[in-house]
Every structure is written in structure tokens, then in C-alpha cells.
PDB file of N, CA and C in Angstrom:
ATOM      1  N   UNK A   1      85.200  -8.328  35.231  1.00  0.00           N
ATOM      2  CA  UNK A   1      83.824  -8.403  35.645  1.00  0.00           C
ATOM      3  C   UNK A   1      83.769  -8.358  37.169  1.00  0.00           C
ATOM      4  N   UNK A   2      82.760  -7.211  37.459  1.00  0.00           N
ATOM      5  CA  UNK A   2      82.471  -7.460  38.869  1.00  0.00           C
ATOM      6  C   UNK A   2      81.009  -7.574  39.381  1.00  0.00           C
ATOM      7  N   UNK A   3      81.085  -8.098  40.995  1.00  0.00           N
ATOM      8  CA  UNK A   3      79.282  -8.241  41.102  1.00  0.00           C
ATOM      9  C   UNK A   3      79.497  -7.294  42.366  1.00  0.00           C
ATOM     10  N   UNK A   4      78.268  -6.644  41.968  1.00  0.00           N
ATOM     11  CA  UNK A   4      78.035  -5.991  43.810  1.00  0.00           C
ATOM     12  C   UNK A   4      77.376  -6.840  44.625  1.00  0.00           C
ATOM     13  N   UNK A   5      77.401  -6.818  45.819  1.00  0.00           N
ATOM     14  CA  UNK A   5      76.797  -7.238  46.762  1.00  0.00           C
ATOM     15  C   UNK A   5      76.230  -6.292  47.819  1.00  0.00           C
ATOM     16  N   UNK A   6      74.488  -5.808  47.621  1.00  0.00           N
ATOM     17  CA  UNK A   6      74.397  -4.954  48.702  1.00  0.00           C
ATOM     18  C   UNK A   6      73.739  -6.027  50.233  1.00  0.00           C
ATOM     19  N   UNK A   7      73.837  -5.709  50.986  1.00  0.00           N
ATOM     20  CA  UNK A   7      73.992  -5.998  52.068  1.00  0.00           C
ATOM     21  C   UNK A   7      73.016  -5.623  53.162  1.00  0.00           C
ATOM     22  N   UNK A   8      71.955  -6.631  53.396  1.00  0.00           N
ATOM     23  CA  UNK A   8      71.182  -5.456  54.878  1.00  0.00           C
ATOM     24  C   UNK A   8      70.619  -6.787  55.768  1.00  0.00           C
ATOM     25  N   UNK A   9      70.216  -6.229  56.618  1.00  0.00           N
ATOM     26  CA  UNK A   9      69.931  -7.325  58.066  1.00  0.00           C
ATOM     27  C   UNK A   9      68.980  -6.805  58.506  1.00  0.00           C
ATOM     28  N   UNK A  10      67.942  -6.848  58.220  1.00  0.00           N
ATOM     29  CA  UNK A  10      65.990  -6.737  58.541  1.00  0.00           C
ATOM     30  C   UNK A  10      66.276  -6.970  60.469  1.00  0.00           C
ATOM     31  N   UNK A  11      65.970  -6.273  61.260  1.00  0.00           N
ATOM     32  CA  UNK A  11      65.603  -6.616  62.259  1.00  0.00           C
ATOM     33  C   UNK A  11      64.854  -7.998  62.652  1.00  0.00           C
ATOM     34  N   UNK A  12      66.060  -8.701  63.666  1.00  0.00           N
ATOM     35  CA  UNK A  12      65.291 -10.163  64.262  1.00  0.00           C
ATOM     36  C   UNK A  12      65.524 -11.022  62.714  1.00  0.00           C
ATOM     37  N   UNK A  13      66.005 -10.890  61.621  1.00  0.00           N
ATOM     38  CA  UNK A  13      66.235 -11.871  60.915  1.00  0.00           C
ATOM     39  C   UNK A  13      67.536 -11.864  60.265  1.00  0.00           C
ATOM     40  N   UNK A  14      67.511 -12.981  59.050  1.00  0.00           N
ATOM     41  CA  UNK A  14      68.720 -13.505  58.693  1.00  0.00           C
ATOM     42  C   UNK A  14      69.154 -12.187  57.894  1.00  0.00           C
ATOM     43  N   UNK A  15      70.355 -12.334  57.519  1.00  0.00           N
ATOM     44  CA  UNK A  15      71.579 -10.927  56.695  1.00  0.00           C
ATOM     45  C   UNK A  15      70.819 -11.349  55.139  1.00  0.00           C
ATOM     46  N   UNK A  16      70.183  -9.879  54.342  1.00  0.00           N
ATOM     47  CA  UNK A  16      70.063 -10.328  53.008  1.00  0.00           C
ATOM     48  C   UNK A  16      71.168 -10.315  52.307  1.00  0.00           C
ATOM     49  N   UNK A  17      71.496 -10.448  51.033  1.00  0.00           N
ATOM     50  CA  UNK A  17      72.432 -10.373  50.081  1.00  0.00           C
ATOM     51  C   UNK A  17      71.278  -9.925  48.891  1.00  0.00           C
ATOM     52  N   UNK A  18      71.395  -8.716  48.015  1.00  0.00           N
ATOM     53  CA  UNK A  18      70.811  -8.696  47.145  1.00  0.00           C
ATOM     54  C   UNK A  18      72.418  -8.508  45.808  1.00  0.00           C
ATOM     55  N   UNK A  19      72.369  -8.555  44.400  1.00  0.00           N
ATOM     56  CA  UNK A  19      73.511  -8.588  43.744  1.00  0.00           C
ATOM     57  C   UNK A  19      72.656  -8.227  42.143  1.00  0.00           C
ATOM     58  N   UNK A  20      73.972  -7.438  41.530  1.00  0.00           N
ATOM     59  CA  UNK A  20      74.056  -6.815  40.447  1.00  0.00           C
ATOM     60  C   UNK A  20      75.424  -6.472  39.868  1.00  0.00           C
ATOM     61  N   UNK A  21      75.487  -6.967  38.521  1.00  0.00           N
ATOM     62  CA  UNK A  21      76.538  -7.193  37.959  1.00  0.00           C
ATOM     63  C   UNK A  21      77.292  -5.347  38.148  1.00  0.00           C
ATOM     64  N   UNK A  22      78.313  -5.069  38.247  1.00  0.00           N
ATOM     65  CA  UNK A  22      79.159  -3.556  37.612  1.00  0.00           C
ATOM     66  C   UNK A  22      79.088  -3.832  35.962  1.00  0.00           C
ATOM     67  N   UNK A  23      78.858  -2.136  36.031  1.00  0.00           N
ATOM     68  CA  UNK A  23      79.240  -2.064  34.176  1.00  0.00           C
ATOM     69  C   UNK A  23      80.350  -1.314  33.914  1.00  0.00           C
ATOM     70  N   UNK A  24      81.055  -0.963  34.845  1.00  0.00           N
ATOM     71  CA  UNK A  24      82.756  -0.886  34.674  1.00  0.00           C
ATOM     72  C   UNK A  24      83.374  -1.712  34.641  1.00  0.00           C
ATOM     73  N   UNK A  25      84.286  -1.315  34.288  1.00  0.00           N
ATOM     74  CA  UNK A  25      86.046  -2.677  34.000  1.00  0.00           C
ATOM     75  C   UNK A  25      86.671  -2.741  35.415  1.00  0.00           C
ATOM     76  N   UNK A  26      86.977  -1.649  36.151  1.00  0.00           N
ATOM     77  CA  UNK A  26      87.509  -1.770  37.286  1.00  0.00           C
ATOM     78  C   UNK A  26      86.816  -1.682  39.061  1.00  0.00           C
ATOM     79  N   UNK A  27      87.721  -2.317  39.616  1.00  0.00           N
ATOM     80  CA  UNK A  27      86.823  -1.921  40.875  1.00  0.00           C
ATOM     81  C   UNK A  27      86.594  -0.885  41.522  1.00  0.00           C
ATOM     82  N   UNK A  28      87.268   0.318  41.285  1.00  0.00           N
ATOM     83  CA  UNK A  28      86.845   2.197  41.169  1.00  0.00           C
ATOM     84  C   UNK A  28      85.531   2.161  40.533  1.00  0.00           C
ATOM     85  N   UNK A  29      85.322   1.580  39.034  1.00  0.00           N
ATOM     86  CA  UNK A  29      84.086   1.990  38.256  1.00  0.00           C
ATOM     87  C   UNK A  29      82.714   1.387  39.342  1.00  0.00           C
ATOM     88  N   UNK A  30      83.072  -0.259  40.257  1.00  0.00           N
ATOM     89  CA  UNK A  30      82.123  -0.795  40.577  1.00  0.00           C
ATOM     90  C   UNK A  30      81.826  -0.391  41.641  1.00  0.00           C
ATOM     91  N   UNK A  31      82.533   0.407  42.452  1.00  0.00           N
ATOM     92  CA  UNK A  31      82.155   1.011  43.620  1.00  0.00           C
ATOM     93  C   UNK A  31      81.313   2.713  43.399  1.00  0.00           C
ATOM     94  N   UNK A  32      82.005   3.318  42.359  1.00  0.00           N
ATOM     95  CA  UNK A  32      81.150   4.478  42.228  1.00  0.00           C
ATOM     96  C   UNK A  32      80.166   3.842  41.864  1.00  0.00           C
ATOM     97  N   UNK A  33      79.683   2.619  41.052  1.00  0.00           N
ATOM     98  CA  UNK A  33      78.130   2.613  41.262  1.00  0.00           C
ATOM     99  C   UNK A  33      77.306   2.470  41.890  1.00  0.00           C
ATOM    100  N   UNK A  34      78.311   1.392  43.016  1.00  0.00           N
ATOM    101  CA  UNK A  34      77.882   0.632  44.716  1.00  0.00           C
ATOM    102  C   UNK A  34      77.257   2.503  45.032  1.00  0.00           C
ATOM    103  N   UNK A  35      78.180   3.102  44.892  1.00  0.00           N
ATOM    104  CA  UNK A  35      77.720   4.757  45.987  1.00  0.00           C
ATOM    105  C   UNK A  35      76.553   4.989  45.086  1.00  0.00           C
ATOM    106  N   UNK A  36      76.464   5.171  43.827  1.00  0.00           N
ATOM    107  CA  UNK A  36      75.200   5.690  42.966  1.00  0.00           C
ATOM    108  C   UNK A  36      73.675   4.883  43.698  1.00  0.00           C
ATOM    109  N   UNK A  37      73.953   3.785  43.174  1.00  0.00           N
ATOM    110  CA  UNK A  37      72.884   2.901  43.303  1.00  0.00           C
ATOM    111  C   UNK A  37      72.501   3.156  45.139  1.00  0.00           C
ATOM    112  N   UNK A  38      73.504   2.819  45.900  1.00  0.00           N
ATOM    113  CA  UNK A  38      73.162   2.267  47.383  1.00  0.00           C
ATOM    114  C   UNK A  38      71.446   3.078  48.197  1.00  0.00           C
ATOM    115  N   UNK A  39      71.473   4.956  47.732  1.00  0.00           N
ATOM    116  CA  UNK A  39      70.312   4.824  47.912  1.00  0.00           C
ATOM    117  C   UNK A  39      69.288   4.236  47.694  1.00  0.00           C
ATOM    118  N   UNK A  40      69.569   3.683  46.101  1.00  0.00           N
ATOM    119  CA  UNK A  40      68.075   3.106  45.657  1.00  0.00           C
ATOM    120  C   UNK A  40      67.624   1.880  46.474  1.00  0.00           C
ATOM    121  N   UNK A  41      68.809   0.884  46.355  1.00  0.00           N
ATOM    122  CA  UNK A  41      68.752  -0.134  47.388  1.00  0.00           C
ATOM    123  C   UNK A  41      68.689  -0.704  48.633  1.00  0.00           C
ATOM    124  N   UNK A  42      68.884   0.399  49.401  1.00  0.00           N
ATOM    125  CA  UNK A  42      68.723   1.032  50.624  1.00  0.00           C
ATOM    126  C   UNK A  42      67.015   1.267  50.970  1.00  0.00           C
ATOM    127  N   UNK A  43      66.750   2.407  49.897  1.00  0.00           N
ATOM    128  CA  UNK A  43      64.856   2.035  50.065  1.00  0.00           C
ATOM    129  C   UNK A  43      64.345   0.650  50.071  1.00  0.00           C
ATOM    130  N   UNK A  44      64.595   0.207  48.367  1.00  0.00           N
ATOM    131  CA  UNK A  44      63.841  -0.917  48.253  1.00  0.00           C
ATOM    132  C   UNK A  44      63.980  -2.377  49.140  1.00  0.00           C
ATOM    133  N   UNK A  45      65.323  -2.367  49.797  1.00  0.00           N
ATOM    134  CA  UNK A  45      65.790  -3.451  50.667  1.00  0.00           C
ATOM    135  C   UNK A  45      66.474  -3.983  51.585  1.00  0.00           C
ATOM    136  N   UNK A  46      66.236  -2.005  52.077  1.00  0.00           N
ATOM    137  CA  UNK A  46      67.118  -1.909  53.461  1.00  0.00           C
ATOM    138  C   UNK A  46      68.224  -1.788  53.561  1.00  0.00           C
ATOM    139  N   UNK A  47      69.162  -1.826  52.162  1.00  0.00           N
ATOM    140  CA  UNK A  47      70.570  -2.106  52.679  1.00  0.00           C
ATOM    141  C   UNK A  47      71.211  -1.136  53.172  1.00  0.00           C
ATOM    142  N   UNK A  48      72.621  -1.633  53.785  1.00  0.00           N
ATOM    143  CA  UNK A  48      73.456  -0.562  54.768  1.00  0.00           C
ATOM    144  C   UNK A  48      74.456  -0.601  54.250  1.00  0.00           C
ATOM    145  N   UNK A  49      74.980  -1.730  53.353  1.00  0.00           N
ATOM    146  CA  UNK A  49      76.774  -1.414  52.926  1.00  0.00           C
ATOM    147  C   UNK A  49      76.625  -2.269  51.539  1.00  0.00           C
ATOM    148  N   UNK A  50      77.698  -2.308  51.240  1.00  0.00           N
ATOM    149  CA  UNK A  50      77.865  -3.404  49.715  1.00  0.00           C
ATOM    150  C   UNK A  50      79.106  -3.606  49.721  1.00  0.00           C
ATOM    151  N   UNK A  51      79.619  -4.971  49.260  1.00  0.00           N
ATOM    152  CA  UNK A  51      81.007  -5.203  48.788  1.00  0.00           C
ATOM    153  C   UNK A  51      81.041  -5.334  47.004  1.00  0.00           C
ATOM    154  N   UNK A  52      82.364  -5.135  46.712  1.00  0.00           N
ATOM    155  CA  UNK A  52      82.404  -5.796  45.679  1.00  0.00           C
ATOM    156  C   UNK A  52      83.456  -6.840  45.334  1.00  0.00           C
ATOM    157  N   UNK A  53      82.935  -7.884  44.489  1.00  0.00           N
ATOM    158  CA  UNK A  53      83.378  -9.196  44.250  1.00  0.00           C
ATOM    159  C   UNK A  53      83.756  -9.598  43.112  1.00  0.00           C
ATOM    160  N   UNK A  54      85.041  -9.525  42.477  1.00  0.00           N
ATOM    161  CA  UNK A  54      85.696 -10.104  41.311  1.00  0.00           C
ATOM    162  C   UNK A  54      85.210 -11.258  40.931  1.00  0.00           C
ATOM    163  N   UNK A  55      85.894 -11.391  39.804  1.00  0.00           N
ATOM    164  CA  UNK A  55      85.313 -12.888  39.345  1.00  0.00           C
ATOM    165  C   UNK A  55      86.529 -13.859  39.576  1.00  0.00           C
ATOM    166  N   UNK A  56      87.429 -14.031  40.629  1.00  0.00           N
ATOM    167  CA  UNK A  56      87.633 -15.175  41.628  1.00  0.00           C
ATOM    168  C   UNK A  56      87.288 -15.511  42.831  1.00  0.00           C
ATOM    169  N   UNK A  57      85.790 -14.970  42.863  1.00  0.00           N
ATOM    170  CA  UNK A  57      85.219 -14.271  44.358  1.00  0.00           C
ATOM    171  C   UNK A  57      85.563 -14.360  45.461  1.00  0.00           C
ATOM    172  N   UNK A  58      86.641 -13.309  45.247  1.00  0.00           N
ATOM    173  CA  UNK A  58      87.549 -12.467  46.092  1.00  0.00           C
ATOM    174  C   UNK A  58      86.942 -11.202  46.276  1.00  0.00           C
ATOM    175  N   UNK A  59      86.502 -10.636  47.550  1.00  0.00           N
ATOM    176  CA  UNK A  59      86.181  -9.025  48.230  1.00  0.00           C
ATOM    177  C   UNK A  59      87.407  -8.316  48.021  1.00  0.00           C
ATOM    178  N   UNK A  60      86.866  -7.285  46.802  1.00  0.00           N
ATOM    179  CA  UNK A  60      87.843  -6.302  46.444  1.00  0.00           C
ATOM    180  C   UNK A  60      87.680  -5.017  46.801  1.00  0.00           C
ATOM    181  N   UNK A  61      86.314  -5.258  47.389  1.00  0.00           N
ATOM    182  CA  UNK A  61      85.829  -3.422  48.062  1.00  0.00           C
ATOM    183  C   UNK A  61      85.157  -3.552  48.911  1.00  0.00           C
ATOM    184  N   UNK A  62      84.604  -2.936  49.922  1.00  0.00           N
ATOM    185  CA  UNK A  62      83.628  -2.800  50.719  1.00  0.00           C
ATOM    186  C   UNK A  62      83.129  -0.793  50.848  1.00  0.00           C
ATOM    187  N   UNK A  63      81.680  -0.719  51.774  1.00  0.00           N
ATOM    188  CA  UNK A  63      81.788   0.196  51.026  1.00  0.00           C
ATOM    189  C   UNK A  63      80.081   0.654  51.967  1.00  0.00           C
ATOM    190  N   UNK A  64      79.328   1.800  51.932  1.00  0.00           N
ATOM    191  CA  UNK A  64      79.927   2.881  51.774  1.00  0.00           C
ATOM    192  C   UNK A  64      81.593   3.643  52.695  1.00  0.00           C
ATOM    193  N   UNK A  65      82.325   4.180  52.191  1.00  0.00           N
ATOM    194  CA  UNK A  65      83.571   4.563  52.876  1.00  0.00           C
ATOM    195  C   UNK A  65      82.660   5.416  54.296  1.00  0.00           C
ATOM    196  N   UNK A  66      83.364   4.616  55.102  1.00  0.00           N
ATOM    197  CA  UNK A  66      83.364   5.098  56.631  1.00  0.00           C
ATOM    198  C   UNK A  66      81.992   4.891  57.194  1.00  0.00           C
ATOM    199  N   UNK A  67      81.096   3.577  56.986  1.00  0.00           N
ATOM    200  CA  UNK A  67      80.453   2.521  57.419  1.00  0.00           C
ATOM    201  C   UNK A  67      80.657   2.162  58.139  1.00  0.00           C
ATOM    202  N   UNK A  68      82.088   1.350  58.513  1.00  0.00           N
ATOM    203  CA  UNK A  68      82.396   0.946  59.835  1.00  0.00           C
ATOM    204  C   UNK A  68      83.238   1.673  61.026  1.00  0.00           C
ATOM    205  N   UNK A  69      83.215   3.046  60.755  1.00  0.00           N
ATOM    206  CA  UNK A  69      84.029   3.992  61.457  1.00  0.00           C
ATOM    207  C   UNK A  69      83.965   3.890  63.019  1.00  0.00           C
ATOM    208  N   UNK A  70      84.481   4.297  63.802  1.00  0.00           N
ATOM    209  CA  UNK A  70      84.355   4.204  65.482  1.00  0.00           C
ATOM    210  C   UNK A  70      82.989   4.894  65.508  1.00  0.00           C
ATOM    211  N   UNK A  71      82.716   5.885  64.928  1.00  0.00           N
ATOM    212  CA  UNK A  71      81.615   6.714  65.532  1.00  0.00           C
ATOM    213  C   UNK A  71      80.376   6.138  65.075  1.00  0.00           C
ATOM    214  N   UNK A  72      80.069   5.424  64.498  1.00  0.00           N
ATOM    215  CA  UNK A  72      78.906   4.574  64.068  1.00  0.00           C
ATOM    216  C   UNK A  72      78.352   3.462  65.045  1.00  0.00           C
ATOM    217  N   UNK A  73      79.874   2.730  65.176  1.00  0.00           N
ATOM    218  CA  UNK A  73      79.878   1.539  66.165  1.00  0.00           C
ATOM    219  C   UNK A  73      79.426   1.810  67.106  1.00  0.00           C
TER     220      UNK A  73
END
């Protein structure tokens, strides 16, 4: 079991966390959905990245790939 965590920071305020279970077995399955979904969540709540979180909540992904690249920063 995994949970996503998408991720966004509203200008001038606190970091949201919004979360939704994966309906894959692995953390490959929960990240292609992190990429599926992230537009939707992105409209509805701003977000910019997502991790994903096993169930010893342990960060087993982060994500979209090359989010934190030099050329962004």
C-alpha cells in the first residue's frame, strides 16, 4: 500500500499536503499515477510535486522527475 502526497505552497502561506491512496502494488505503479493525476491536482490545488509514502512512512519517491533540476532552481 501506498499514499501519494501532492504537494503545493500557495503564495505567502503555509506548504499544503493534499493525499490519495495508489491503486498499484508497487512504487512504479504509484508514481505513474502521481504523473497521471498531478495535472488534475495541480489545477484544483496548486500542486508542484508529490512524494510517495509506503506504509512505514518512509518517502519512496518523489516526483515529478526533474522538479528539482538546476535549471528550475
Amino acid at each position: 500500500m501506498y499514499i501519494i502526497e501532492y504537494l503545493s505552497t500557495p503564495a505567502g502561506q503555509q506548504p499544503t499536503i493534499h493525499m490519495e491512496l495508489a491503486l498499484g502494488s508497487t512504487a512504479e505503479e504509484a508514481m505513474d499515477q502521481a504523473d497521471t493525476h498531478l495535472p488534475k491536482m495541480a489545477a484544483k490545488y496548486g500542486a508542484q510535486s508529490y512524494r510517495i509514502i509506503d506504509r512505514d512512512k518512509r518517502c519512496v519517491g518523489i516526483g515529478p522527475i526533474g522538479f528539482l533540476s538546476p535549471e528550475k532552481q
